[in-house]
Protein backbone atom coordinates (compact mmCIF):
# COMPACT_ATOMS: atom_id res chain seq x y z
CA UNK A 1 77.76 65.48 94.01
CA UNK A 2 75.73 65.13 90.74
CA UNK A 3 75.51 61.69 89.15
CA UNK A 4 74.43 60.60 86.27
CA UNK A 5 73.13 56.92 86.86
CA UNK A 6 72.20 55.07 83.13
CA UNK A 7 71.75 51.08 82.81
CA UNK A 8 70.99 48.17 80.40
CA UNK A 9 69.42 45.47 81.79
CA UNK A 10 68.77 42.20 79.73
CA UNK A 11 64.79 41.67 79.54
CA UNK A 12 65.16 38.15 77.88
CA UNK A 13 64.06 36.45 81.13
CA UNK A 14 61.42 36.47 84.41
CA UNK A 15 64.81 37.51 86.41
CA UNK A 16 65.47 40.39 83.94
CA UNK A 17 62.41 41.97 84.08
CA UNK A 18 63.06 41.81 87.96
CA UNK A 19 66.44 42.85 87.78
CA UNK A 20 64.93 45.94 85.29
CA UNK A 21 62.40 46.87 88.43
CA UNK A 22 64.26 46.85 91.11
CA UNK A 23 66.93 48.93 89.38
CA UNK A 24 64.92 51.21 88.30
CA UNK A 25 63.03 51.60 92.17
CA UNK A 26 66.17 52.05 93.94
CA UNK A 27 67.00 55.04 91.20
CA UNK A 28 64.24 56.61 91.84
CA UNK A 29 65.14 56.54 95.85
CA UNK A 30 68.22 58.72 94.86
CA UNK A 31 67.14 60.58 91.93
CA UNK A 32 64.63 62.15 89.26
CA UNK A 33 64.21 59.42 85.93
CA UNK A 34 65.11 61.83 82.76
CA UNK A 35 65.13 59.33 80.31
CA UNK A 36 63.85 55.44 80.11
CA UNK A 37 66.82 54.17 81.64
CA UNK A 38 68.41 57.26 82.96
CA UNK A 39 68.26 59.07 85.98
CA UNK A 40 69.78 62.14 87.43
CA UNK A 41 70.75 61.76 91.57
CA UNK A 42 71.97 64.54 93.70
CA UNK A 43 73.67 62.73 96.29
CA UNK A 44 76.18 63.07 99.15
CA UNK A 45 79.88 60.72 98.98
CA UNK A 46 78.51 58.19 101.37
CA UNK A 47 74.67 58.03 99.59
CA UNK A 48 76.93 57.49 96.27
CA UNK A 49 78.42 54.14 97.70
CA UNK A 50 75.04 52.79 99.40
CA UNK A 51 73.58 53.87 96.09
CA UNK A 52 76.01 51.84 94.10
CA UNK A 53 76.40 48.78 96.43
CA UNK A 54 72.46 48.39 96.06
CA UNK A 55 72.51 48.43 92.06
CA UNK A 56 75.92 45.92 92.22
CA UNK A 57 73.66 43.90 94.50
CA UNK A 58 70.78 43.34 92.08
CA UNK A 59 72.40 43.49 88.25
CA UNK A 60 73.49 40.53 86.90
CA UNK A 61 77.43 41.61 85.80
CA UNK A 62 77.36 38.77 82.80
CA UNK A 63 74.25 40.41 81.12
CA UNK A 64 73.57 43.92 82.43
CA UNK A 65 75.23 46.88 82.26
CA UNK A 66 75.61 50.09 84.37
CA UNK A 67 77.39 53.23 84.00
CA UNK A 68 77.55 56.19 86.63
CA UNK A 69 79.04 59.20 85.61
CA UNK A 70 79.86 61.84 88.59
CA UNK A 71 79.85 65.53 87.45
CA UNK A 72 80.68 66.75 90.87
CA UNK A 73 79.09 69.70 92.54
CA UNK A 74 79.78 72.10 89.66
CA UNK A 75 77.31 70.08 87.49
CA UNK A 76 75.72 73.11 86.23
CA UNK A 77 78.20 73.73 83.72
CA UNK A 78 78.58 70.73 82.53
CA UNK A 79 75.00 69.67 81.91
CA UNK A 80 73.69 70.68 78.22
CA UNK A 81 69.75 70.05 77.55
CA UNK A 82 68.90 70.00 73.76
CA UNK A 83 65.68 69.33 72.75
CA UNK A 84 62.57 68.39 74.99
CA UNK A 85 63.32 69.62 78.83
CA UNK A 86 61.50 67.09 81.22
CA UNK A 87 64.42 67.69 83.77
CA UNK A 88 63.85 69.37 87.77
CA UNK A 89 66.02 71.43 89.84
CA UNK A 90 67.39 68.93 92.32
CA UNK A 91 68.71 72.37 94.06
CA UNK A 92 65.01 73.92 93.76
CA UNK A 93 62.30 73.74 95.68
CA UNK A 94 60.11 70.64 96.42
CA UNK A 95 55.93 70.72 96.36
CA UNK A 96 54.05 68.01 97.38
């Protein structure tokens, strides 16, 4: 399944900027970061519930905010790119 994984995490503190980090490392354990605080994850049912048990884990739920949206495995249709494309091929192959 494709999922769409954006947040808003309050900065006005030490623990925010934390909070901001560690969000943002465990996205980019699942997924590719397409915008500041947006990331695109390719990810099977049971990676989607470690994946959002880890971010409920470190967000504070009276100051941050996070959305996942799940476009399902026909994604492709239902992703439009204006603009600037940064984005990969989660599909495609991988060169290290």
């Amino acid at each position: 399944m494709y999922v769409l994984v954006a947040y808003d995490v309050a900065t006005s503190d030490a623990g925010g900027a934390r909070r901001l980090r560690r969000v943002a490392k465990i996205c980019t354990e699942y997924g590719q970061r397409v915008q500041c605080s947006v990331f695109e994850c390719l990810v099977d049912p049971a990676q989607y519930e470690l994946l959002k048990h880890r971010l409920e884990k470190v967000i504070d739920g009276e100051m941050d905010s996070l959305r996942m949206y799940n476009l399902g495995k026909n994604w492709k249709g239902r992703v439009e790119k204006l603009g600037v494309d940064r984005s990969y091929d989660p599909e495609g192959l991988l060169l290290i």
